[in-house]
Protein backbone atom coordinates (compact mmCIF):
# COMPACT_ATOMS: atom_id res chain seq x y z
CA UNK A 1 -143.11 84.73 111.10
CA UNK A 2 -146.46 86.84 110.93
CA UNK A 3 -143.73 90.05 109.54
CA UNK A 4 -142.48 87.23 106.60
CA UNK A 5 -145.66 86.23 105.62
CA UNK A 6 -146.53 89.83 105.37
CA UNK A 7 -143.12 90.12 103.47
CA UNK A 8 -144.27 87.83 101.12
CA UNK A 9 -147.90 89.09 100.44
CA UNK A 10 -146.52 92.24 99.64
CA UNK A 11 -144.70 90.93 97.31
CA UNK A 12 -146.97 88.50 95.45
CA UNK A 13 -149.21 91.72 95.43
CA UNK A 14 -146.93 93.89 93.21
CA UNK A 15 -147.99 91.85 90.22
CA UNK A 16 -151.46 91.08 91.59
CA UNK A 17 -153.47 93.02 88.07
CA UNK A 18 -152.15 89.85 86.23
CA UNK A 19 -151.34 86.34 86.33
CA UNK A 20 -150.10 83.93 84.49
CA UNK A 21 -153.60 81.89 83.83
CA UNK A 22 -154.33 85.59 82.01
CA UNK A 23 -154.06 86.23 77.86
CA UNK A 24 -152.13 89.16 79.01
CA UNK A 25 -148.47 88.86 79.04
CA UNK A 26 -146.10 90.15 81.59
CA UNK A 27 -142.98 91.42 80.20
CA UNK A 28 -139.77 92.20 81.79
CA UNK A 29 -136.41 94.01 80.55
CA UNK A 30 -135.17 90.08 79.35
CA UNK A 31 -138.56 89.43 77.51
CA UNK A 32 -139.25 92.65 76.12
CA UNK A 33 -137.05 92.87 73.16
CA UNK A 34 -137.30 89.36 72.38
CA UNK A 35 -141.24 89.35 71.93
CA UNK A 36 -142.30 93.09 71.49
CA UNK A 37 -139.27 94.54 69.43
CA UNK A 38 -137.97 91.80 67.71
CA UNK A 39 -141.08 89.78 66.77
CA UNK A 40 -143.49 90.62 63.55
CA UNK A 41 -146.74 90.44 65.60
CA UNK A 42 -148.40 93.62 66.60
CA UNK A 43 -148.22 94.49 70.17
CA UNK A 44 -150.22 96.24 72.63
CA UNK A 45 -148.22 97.12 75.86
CA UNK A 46 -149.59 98.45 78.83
CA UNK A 47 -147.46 100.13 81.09
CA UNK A 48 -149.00 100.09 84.65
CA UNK A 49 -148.14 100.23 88.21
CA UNK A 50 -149.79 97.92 90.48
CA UNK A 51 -150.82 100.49 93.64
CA UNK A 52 -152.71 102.93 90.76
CA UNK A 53 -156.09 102.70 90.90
CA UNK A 54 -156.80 103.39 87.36
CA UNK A 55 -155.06 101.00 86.52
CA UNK A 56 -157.01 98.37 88.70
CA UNK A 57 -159.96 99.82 87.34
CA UNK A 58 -158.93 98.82 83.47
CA UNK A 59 -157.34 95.59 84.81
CA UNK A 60 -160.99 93.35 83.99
CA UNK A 61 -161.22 94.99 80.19
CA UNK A 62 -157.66 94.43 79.43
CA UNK A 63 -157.91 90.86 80.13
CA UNK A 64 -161.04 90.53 78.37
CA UNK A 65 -159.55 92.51 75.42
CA UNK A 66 -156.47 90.13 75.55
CA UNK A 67 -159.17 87.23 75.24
CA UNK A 68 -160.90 88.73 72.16
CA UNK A 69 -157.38 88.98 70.24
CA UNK A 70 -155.31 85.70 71.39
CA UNK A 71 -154.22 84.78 68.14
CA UNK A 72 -154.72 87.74 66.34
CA UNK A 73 -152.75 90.67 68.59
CA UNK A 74 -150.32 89.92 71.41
CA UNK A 75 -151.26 91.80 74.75
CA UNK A 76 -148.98 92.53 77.71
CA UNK A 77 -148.20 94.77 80.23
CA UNK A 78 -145.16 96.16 82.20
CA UNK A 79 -145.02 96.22 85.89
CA UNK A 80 -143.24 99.82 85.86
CA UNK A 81 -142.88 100.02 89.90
CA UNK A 82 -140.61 96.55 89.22
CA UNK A 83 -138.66 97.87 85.44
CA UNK A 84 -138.89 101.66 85.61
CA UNK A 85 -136.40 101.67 82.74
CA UNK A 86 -138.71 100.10 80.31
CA UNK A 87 -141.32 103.02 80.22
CA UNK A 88 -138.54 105.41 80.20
CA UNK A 89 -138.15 105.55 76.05
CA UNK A 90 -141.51 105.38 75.36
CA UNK A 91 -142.33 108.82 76.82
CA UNK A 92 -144.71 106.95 80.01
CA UNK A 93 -145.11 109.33 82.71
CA UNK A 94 -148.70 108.23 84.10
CA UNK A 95 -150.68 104.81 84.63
CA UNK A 96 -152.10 103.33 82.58
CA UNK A 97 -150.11 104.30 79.21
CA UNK A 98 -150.92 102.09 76.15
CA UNK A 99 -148.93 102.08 73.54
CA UNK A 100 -149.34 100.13 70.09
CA UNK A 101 -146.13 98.49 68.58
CA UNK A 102 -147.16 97.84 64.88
CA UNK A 103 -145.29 98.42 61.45
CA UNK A 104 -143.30 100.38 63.24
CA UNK A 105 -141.57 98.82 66.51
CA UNK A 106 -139.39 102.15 66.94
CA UNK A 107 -142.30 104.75 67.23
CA UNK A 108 -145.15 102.84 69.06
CA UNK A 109 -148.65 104.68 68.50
CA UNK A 110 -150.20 105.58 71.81
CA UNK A 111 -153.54 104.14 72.60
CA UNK A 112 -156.15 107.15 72.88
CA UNK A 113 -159.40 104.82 72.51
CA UNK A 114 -162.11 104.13 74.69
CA UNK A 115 -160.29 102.12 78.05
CA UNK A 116 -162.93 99.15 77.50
CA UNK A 117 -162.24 95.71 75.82
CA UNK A 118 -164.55 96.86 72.75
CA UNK A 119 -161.95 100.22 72.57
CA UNK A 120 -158.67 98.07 73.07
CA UNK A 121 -159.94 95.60 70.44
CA UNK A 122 -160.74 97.95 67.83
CA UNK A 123 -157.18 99.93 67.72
CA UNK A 124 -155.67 96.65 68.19
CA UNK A 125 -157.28 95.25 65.22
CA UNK A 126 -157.15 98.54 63.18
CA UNK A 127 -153.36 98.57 63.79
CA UNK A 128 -152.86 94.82 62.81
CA UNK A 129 -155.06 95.94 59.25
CA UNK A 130 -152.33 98.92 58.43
CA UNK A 131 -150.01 97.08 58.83
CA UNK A 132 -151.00 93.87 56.50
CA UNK A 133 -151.62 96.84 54.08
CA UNK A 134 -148.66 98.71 53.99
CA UNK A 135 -146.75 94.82 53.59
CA UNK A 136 -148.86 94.03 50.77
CA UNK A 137 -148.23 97.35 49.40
CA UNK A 138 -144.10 96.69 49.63
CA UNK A 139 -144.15 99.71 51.80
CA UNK A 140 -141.99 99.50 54.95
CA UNK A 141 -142.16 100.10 58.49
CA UNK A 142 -139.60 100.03 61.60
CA UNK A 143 -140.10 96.26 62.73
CA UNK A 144 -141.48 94.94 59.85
CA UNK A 145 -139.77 92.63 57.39
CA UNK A 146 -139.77 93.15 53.86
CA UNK A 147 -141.84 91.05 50.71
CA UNK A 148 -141.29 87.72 49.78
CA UNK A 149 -139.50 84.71 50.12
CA UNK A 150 -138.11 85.33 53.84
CA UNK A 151 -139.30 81.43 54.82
CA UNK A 152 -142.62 82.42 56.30
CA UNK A 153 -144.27 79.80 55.28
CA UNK A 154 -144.38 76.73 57.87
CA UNK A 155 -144.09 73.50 56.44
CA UNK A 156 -146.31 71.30 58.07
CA UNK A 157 -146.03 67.41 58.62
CA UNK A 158 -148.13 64.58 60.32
CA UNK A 159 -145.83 64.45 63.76
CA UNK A 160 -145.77 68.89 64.18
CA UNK A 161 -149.13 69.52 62.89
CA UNK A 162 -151.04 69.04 65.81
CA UNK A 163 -148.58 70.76 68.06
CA UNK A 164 -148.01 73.77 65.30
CA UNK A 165 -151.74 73.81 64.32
CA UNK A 166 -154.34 72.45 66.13
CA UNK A 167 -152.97 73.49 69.64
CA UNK A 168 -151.80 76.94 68.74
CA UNK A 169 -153.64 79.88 69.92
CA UNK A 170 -152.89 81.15 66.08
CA UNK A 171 -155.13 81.55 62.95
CA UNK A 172 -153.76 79.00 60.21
CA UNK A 173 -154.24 79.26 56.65
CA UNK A 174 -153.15 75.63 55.73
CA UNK A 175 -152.34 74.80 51.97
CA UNK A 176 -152.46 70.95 50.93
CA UNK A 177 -150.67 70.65 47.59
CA UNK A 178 -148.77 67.76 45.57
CA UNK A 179 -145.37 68.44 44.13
CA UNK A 180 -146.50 67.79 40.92
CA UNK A 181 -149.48 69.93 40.61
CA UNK A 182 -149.32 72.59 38.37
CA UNK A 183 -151.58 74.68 40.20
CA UNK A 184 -149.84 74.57 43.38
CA UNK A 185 -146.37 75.61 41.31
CA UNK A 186 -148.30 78.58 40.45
CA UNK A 187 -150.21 79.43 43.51
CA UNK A 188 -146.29 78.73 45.43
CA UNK A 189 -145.13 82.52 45.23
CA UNK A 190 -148.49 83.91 45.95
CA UNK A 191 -149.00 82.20 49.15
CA UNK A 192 -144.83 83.21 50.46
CA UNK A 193 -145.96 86.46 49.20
CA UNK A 194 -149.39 86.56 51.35
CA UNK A 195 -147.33 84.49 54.39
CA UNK A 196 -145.09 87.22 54.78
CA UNK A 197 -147.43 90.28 54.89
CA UNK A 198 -149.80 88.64 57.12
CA UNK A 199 -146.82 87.90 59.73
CA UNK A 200 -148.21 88.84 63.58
CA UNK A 201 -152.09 88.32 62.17
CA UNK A 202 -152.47 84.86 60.78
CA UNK A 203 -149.57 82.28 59.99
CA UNK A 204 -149.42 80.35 56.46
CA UNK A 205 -148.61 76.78 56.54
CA UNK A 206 -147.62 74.21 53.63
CA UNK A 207 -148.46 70.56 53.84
CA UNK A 208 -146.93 67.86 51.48
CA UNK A 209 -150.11 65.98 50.95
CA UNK A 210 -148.31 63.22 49.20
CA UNK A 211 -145.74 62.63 51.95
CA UNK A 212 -148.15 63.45 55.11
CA UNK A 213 -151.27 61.38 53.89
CA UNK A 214 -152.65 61.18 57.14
CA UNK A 215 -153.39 64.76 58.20
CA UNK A 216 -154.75 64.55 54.48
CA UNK A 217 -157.03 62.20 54.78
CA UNK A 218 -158.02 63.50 57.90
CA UNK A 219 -159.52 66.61 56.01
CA UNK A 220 -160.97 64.75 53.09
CA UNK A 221 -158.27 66.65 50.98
CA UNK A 222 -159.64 65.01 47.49
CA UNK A 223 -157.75 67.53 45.14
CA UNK A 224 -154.67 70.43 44.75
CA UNK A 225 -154.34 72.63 46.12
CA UNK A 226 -156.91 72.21 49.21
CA UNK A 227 -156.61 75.45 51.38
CA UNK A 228 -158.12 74.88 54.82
CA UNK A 229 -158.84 77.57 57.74
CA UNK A 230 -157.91 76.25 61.18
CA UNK A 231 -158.44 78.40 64.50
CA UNK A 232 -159.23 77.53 68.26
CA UNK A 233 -161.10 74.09 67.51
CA UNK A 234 -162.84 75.62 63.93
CA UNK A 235 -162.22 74.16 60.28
CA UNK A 236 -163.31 76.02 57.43
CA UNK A 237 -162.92 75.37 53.51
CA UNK A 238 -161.05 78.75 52.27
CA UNK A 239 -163.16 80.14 49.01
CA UNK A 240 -161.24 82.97 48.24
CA UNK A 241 -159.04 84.16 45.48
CA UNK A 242 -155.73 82.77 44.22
CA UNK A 243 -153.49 85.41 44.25
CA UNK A 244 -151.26 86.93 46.99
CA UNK A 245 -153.91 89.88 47.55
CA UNK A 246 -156.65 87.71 47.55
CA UNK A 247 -155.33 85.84 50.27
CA UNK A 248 -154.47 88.61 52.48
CA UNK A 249 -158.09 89.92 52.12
CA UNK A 250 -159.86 86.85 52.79
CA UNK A 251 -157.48 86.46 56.07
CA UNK A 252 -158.07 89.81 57.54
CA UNK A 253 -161.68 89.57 56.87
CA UNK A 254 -161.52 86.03 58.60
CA UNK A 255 -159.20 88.07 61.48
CA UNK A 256 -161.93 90.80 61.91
CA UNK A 257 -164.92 87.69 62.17
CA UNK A 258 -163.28 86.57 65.19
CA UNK A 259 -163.63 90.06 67.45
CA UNK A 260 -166.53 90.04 70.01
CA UNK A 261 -170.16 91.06 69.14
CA UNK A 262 -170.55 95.07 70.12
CA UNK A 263 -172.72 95.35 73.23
CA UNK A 264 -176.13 97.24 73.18
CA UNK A 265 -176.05 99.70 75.38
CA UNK A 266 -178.67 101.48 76.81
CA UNK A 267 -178.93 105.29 76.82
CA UNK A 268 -178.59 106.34 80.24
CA UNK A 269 -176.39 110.00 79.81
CA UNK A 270 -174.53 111.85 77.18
CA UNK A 271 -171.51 109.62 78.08
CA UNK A 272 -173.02 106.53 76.90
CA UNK A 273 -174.49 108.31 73.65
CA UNK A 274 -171.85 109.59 72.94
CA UNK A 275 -169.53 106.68 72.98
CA UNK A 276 -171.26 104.91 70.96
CA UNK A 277 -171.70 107.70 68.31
CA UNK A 278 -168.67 109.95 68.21
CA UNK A 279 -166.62 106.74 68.50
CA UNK A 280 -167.83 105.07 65.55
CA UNK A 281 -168.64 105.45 61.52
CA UNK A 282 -172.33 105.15 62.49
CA UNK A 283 -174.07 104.43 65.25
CA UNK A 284 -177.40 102.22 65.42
CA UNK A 285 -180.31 103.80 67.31
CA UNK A 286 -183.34 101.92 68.91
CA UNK A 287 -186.39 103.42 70.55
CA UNK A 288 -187.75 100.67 72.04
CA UNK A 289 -192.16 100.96 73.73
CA UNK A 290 -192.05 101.85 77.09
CA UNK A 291 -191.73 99.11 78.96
CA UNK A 292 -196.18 99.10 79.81
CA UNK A 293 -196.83 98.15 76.06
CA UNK A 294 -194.05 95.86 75.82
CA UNK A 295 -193.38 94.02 79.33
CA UNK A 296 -189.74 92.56 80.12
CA UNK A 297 -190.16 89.43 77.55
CA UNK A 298 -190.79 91.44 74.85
CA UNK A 299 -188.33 94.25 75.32
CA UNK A 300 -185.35 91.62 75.79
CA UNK A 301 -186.33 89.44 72.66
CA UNK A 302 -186.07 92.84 71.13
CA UNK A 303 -182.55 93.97 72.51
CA UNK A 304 -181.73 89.96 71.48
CA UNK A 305 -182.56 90.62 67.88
CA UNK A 306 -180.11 94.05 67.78
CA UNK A 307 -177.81 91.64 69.40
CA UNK A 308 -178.05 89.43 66.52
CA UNK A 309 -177.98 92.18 63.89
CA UNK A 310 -174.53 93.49 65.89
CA UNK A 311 -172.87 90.45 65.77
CA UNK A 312 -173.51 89.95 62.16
CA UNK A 313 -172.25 93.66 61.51
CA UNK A 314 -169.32 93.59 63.89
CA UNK A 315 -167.19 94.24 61.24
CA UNK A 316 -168.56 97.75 60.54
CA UNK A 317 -167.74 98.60 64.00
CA UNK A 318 -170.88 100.36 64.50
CA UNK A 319 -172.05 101.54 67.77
CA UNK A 320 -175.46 100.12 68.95
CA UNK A 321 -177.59 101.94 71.41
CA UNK A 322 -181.50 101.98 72.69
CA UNK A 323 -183.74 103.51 75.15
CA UNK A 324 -187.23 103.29 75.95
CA UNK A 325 -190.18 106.13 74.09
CA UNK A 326 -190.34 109.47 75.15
CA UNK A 327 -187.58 108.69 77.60
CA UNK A 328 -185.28 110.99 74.74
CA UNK A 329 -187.59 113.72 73.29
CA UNK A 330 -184.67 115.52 72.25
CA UNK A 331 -183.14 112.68 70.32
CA UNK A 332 -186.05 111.42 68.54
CA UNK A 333 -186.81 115.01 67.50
CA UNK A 334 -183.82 115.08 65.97
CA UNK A 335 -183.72 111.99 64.59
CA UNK A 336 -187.54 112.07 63.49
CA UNK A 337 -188.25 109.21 65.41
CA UNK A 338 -191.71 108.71 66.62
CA UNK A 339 -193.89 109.40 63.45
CA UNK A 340 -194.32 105.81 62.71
CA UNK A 341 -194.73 104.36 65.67
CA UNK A 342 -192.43 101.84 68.25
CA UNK A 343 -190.48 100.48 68.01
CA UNK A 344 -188.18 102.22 65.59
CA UNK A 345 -184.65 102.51 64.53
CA UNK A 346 -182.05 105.14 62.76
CA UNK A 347 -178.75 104.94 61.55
CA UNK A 348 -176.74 108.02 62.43
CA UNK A 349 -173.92 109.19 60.96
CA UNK A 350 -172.33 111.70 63.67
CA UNK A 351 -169.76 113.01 61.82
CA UNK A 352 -171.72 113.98 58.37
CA UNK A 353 -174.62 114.80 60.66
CA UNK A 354 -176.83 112.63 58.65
CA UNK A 355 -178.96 109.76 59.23
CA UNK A 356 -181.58 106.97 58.23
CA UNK A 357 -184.59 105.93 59.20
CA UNK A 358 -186.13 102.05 59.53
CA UNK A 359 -189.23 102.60 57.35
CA UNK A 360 -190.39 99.20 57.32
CA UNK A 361 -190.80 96.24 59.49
CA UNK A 362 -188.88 96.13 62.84
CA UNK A 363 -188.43 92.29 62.42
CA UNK A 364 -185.25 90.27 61.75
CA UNK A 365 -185.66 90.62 57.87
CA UNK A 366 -186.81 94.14 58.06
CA UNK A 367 -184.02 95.43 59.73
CA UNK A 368 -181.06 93.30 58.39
CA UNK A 369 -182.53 94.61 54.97
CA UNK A 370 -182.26 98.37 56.28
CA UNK A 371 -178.76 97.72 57.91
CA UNK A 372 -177.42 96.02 54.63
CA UNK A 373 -178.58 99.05 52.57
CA UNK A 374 -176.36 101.22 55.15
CA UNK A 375 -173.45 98.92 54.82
CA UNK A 376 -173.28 99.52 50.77
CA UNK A 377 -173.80 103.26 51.51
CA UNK A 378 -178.00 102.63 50.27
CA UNK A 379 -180.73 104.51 51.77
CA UNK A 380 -182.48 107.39 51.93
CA UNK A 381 -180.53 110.24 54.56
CA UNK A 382 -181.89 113.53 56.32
CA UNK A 383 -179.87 115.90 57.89
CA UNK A 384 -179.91 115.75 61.99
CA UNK A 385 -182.38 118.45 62.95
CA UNK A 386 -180.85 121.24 64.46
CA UNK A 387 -177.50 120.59 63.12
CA UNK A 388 -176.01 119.00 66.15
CA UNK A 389 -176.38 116.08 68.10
CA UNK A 390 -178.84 115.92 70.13
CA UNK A 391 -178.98 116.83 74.17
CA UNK A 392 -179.26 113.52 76.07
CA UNK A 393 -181.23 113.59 79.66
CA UNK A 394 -179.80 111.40 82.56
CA UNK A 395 -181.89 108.55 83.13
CA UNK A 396 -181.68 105.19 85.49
CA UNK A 397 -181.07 102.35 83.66
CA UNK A 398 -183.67 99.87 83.14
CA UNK A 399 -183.96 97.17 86.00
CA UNK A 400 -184.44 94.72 83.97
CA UNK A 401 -188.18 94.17 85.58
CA UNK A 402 -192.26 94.32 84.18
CA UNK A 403 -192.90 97.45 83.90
CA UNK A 404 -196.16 98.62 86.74
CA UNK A 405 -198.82 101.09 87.01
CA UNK A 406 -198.79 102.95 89.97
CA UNK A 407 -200.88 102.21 92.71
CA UNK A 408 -203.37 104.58 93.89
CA UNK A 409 -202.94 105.36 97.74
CA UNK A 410 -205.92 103.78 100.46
CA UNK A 411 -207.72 106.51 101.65
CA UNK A 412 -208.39 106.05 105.47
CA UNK A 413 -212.16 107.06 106.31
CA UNK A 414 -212.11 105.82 109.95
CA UNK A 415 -212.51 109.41 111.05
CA UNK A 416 -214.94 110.55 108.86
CA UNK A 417 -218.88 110.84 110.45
CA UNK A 418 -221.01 109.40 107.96
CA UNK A 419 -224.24 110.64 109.66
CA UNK A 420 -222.80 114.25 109.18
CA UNK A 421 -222.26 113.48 105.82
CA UNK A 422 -226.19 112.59 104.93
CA UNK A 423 -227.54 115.53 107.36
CA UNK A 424 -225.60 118.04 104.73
CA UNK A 425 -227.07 115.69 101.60
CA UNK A 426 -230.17 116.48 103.23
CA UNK A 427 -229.88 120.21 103.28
């Protein structure tokens, strides 16, 4: 009995990294084809075996990666100790391999990223934009299908919409049009046209508001053609353009909305500055006071407020990074930082070598004005003294505590002989 049971926990444990309450999906030699190969939605496949201990290690990013894009990007993963033949014509001869299966199902881009659900999310999502564009630009890849007409568009009714819609784990673009409107005849080849190209990223849906007046009236749908955004629970008017490229823009900005807010991550060694500056178009710096002139209160409403500023520029992909004064010499040397006081902020560009620095407030407003002037390509830039990025010192990471002076040491005068001390006054 006790040998069985043991039987049977070593077999449960083979696909222990994942379970089915996961966004990840495991695929097998019978679901593989059907959903990776065959499908229009881009792919990321990890190929993993359950005993490696990298692979446990990535395990808790993957699923929260998976998380970030259910709707947007399909994630699974291959048990390859259980179907060694599926790694086999991709080339996989470690753990973990990622591979990408976008435009092109046939030649699968490898995965070469950061291993964290911020990495993952961004080649996922980067891979799910070239695609979109080379559809809308009729070009062609392996998997994909071609422009046009092809029935991508879902038509809708009162008894599937709920089940299609509103309990999907999809992004819906939802049109509500009349048969006899004239500007839904002319909009009709636009949105086929944008349905098709945005296949695996958001699905297009038709609604004959006529026929199916009660989903209609549902959404106050007044007028035609009423275009409506639905995704996990949200409802938002569409306000974009009218033609197929239009739509396709609007949807993969809506697509990009929906990724996480970047984390701000202390600067504790060159790995973490790095990271967060070779990886990206720019990274954001902050030199926060140290933490005696600005205790734990103020130095977190601070890190909230680049929080803030990240999630409303998580489309940029930026990296966003701080550390405490002084605690960097060699960075804010090169950076300049320091001359006006803490805190302060720069925007560095790590591959021009250039940057910009916050000269005004470091408020809300100051600083979304500075960061907007970056996003249009605005602002003054210097060249990174020295020429090179900067030489980062290991430090501990904040504790998250009030900061503390230190406390002088009790000095113990039980042995000293006072008398002996006023007889030498004396003299």
């Amino acid at each position: 009995m006790i040998l069985l049971l043991g039987i049977v926990l070593l077999a449960c444990s083979s696909n222990a990294l994942y379970s089915p309450s996961d966004d990840v999906v495991l695929l097998t030699p019978d679901t593989f084809k059907q959903k990776v190969l065959n499908s229009d939605e881009v792919w990321v496949v990890e190929f993993f075996a359950p005993w490696c201990g990298h692979c446990k290690s990535l395990a808790p990013e993957y699923k929260k990666a998976a998380t970030a894009l259910k709707g947007v990007v399909k994630v699974g993963a291959v048990d390859c100790d259980e179907h060694k033949s599926l790694g086999a014509p991709y080339g996989v001869k470690g753990f973990p391999t990622l591979k990408i299966f976008g435009a092109n199902k046939n030649k699968p881009d490898n995965l070469d990223g950061q291993r964290t659900a911020q990495g993952i999310v961004e080649a996922a999502l980067k891979a799910a934009t070239e695609k979109v564009n080379m559809q809308l630009t009729g070009k062609r890849g392996g998997g994909s299908s071609g422009a046009g007409g092809d029935g991508a568009v879902v038509e809708l009714t009162d008894s599937n919409f709920e089940k299609l819609v509103l309990k999907s784990d999809d992004m819906w673009l939802v049109e509500f049009f009349a048969p006899w409107c004239g500007h839904c005849k002319n909009l009709e080849p636009h949105w086929a046209e944008a349905a098709t190209k945005l296949k695996g990223l958001m699905k297009l849906g038709a609604l004959d508001a006529t026929v199916h007046t009660v989903k209609a009236g549902q959404y106050n749908v007044n007028g035609f053609p009423t275009i409506k955004f639905f995704y996990n629970g949200e409802v938002i008017d569409y306000d974009g353009g009218r033609t197929a490229g239009d739509i396709v823009s609007w949807a993969t900005d809506r697509a990009s909305a929906n990724i996480p807010a970047p984390d701000v991550v202390e600067i504790i060694g060159t790995k973490t500055f790095e990271k967060a500056c070779k990886d990206h178009p720019i990274c954001v710096v902050a030199v926060l006071p140290h933490i005696l002139d600005c205790q734990s209160k103020c130095r977190n409403d601070y890190i909230k407020m680049l929080k803030d500023m990240g999630d409303k520029y998580k489309q940029k992909q930026w990296g966003w990074i701080w550390t405490e004064a002084m605690s960097q010499s060699n960075l804010e040397e090169s950076l300049d930082i320091g001359g006006f006081g803490y805190p302060a902020l720069a925007a560095l560009n790590a591959k021009k070598m250039q940057f910009a620095l916050l000269r005004g407030s470091f408020s809300k407003d100051g600083v979304n004005e500075f960061l907007r002037d970056i996003s249009y390509g605005r602002g003054r830039t210097s060249p990174v003294k020295g020429g090179e990025l900067p030489k980062i010192v290991k430090s501990d990471p904040w504790d998250g505590k009030d900061g503390a002076l230190p406390v002088d040491e009790d000095i113990d005068l039980s042995d000293v002989d006072l008398d002996d001390f006023d007889a030498k006054l004396e003299l």
